[in-house]
C-alpha atoms as a PDB file:
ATOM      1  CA  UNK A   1       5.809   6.531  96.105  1.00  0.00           C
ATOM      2  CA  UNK A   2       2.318   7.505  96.045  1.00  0.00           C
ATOM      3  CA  UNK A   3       2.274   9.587  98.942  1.00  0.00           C
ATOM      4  CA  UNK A   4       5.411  11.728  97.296  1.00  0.00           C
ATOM      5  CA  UNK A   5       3.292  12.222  94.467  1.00  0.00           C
ATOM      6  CA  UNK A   6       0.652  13.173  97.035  1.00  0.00           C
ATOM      7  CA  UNK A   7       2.580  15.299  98.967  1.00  0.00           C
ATOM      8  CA  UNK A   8       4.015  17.157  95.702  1.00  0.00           C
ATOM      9  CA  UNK A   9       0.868  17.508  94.253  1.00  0.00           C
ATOM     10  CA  UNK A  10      -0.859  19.176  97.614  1.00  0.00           C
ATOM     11  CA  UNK A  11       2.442  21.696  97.918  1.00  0.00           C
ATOM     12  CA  UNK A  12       1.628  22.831  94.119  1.00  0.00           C
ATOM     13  CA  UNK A  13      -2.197  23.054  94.449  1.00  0.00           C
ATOM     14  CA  UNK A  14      -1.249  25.540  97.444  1.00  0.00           C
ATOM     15  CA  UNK A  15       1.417  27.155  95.947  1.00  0.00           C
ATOM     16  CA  UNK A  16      -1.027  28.163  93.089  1.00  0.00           C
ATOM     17  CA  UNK A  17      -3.916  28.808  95.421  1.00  0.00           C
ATOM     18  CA  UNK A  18      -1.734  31.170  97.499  1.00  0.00           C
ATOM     19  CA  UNK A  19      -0.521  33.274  93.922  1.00  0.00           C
ATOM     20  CA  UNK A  20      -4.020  33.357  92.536  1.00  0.00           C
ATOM     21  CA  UNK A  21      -6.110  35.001  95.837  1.00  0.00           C
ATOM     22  CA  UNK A  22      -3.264  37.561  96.137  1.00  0.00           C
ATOM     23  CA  UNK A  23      -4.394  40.798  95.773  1.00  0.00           C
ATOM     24  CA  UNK A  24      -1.812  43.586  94.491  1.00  0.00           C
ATOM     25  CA  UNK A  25      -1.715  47.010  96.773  1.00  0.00           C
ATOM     26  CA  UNK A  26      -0.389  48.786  93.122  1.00  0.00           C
ATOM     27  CA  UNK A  27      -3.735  47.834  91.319  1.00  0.00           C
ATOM     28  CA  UNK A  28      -6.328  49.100  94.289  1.00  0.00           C
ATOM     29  CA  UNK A  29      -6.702  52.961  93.485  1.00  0.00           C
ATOM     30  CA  UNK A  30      -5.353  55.383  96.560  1.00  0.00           C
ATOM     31  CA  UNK A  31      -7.326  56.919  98.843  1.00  0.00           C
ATOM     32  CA  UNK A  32      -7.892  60.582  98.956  1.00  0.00           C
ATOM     33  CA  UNK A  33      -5.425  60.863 102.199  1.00  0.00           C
ATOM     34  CA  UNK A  34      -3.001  58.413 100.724  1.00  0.00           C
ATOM     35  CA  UNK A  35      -2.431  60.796  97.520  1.00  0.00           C
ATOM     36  CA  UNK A  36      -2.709  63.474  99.547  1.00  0.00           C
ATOM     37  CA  UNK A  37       0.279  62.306 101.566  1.00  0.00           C
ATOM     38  CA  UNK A  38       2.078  61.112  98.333  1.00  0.00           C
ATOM     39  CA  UNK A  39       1.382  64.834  96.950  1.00  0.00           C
ATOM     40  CA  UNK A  40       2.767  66.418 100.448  1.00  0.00           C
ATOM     41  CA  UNK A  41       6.055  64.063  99.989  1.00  0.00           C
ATOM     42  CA  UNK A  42       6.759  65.270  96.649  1.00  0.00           C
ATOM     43  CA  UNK A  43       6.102  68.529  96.885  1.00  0.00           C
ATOM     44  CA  UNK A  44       8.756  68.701 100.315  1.00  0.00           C
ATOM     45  CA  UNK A  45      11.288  67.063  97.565  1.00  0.00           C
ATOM     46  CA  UNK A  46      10.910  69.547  94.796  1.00  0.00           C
ATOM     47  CA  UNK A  47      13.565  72.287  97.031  1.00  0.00           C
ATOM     48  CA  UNK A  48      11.040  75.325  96.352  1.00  0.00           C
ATOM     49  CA  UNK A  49      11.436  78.146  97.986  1.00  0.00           C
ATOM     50  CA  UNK A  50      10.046  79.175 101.627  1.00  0.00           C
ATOM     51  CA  UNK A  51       6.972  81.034  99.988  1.00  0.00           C
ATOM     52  CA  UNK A  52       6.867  79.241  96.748  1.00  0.00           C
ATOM     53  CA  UNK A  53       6.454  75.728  99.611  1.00  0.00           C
ATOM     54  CA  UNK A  54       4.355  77.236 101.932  1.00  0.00           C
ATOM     55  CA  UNK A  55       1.564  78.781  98.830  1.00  0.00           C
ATOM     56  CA  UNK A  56       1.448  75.220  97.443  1.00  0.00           C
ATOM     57  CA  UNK A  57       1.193  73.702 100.678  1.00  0.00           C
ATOM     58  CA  UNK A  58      -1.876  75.563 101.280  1.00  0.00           C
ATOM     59  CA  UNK A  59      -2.988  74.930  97.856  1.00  0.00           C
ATOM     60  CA  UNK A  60      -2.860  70.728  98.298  1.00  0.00           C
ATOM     61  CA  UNK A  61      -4.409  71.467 101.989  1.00  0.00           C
ATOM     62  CA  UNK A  62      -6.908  73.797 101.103  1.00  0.00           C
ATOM     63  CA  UNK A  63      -6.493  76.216 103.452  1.00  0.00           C
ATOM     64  CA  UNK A  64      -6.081  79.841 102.968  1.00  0.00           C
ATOM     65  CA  UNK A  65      -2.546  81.007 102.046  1.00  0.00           C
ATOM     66  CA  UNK A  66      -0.879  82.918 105.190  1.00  0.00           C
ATOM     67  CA  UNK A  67       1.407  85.274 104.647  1.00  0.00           C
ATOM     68  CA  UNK A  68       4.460  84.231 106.111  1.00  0.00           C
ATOM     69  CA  UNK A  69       7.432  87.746 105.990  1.00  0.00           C
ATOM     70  CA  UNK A  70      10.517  88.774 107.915  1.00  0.00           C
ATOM     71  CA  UNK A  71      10.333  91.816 110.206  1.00  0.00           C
ATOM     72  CA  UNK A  72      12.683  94.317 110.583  1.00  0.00           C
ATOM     73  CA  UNK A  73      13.435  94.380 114.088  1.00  0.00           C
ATOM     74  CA  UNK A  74      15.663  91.201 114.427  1.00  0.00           C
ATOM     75  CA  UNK A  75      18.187  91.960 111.922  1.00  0.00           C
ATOM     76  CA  UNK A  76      21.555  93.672 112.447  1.00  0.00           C
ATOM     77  CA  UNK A  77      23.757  95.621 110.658  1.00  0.00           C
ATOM     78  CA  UNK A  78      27.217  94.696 110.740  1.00  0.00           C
ATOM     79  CA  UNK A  79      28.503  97.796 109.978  1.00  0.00           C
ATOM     80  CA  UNK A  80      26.834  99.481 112.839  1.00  0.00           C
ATOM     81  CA  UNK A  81      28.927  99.676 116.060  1.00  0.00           C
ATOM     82  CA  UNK A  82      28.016  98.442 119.647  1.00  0.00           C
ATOM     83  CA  UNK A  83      29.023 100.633 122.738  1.00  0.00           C
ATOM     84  CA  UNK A  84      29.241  97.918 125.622  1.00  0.00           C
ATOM     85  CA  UNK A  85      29.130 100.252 128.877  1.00  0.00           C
ATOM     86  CA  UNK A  86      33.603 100.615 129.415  1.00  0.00           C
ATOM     87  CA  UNK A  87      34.359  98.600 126.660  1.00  0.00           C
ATOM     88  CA  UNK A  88      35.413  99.028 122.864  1.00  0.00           C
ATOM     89  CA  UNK A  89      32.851  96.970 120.363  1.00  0.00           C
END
Protein backbone atom coordinates (compact mmCIF):
# COMPACT_ATOMS: atom_id res chain seq x y z
CA UNK A 1 0.00 0.00 0.00
CA UNK A 2 2.71 2.27 0.79
CA UNK A 3 4.57 2.00 -2.24
CA UNK A 4 1.11 2.98 -4.30
CA UNK A 5 1.02 5.93 -2.29
CA UNK A 6 4.69 6.27 -3.21
CA UNK A 7 4.41 5.69 -6.61
CA UNK A 8 1.27 8.20 -6.89
CA UNK A 9 2.84 10.71 -5.06
CA UNK A 10 6.30 10.65 -7.31
CA UNK A 11 3.93 10.67 -10.74
CA UNK A 12 2.22 14.03 -9.25
CA UNK A 13 5.43 15.72 -7.96
CA UNK A 14 6.57 15.21 -11.76
CA UNK A 15 3.57 15.96 -13.31
CA UNK A 16 3.72 19.42 -11.53
CA UNK A 17 7.44 19.80 -11.99
CA UNK A 18 7.05 19.19 -15.75
CA UNK A 19 3.90 22.14 -15.96
CA UNK A 20 5.78 24.59 -13.81
CA UNK A 21 9.49 24.72 -15.86
CA UNK A 22 7.47 24.98 -19.12
CA UNK A 23 8.17 27.88 -20.84
CA UNK A 24 5.38 29.33 -23.33
CA UNK A 25 6.76 30.26 -27.10
CA UNK A 26 3.47 32.99 -27.07
CA UNK A 27 4.96 34.92 -24.00
CA UNK A 28 8.85 35.21 -25.39
CA UNK A 29 8.69 38.45 -27.67
CA UNK A 30 9.57 37.67 -31.64
CA UNK A 31 12.55 38.26 -33.13
CA UNK A 32 13.11 40.92 -35.66
CA UNK A 33 13.19 38.09 -38.60
CA UNK A 34 10.35 36.21 -37.05
CA UNK A 35 7.94 39.42 -37.38
CA UNK A 36 9.44 40.17 -40.30
CA UNK A 37 8.34 36.85 -41.76
CA UNK A 38 4.91 37.11 -39.95
CA UNK A 39 4.64 40.74 -41.69
CA UNK A 40 5.75 39.14 -45.28
CA UNK A 41 2.86 36.33 -44.69
CA UNK A 42 0.25 38.77 -44.14
CA UNK A 43 0.94 41.13 -46.39
CA UNK A 44 1.00 38.03 -49.44
CA UNK A 45 -2.72 37.39 -47.86
CA UNK A 46 -4.11 40.85 -48.10
CA UNK A 47 -4.77 40.18 -52.42
CA UNK A 48 -3.18 43.77 -53.24
CA UNK A 49 -2.45 44.53 -56.35
CA UNK A 50 0.92 43.73 -58.42
CA UNK A 51 2.33 47.33 -57.63
CA UNK A 52 0.38 48.07 -54.57
CA UNK A 53 2.44 44.22 -53.29
CA UNK A 54 5.54 44.83 -54.73
CA UNK A 55 5.82 48.95 -53.07
CA UNK A 56 5.01 47.41 -49.66
CA UNK A 57 7.20 44.62 -50.12
CA UNK A 58 10.00 46.91 -50.50
CA UNK A 59 8.74 48.99 -47.78
CA UNK A 60 8.87 45.85 -44.95
CA UNK A 61 12.38 44.89 -46.77
CA UNK A 62 13.82 48.11 -46.97
CA UNK A 63 14.98 48.17 -50.16
CA UNK A 64 14.39 50.71 -52.77
CA UNK A 65 11.06 50.43 -54.65
CA UNK A 66 11.73 49.12 -58.41
CA UNK A 67 9.63 49.99 -60.84
CA UNK A 68 8.13 47.04 -62.13
CA UNK A 69 5.77 48.13 -65.93
CA UNK A 70 4.56 46.30 -69.00
CA UNK A 71 6.16 47.09 -72.37
CA UNK A 72 4.58 47.49 -75.41
CA UNK A 73 6.17 45.14 -77.61
CA UNK A 74 4.60 41.79 -76.38
CA UNK A 75 1.07 42.62 -76.71
CA UNK A 76 -1.22 41.94 -79.68
CA UNK A 77 -4.04 43.30 -81.12
CA UNK A 78 -6.71 41.06 -81.95
CA UNK A 79 -8.15 43.00 -84.39
CA UNK A 80 -5.05 43.22 -86.42
CA UNK A 81 -4.69 40.52 -89.13
CA UNK A 82 -1.76 38.01 -89.71
CA UNK A 83 -0.60 37.22 -93.37
CA UNK A 84 0.99 33.61 -92.96
CA UNK A 85 3.12 33.33 -96.34
CA UNK A 86 -0.04 31.23 -98.79
CA UNK A 87 -2.37 31.14 -96.18
CA UNK A 88 -5.55 33.17 -94.96
CA UNK A 89 -5.12 34.41 -91.04
Amino acid sequence: MKSLIATFLLLAVSVLAGCASHVSPELRPYTAEESKELALEALNRRGLSFDEYHAKKAELLGQPQKSFSFDNHGEMNAERAVQLHGRPS
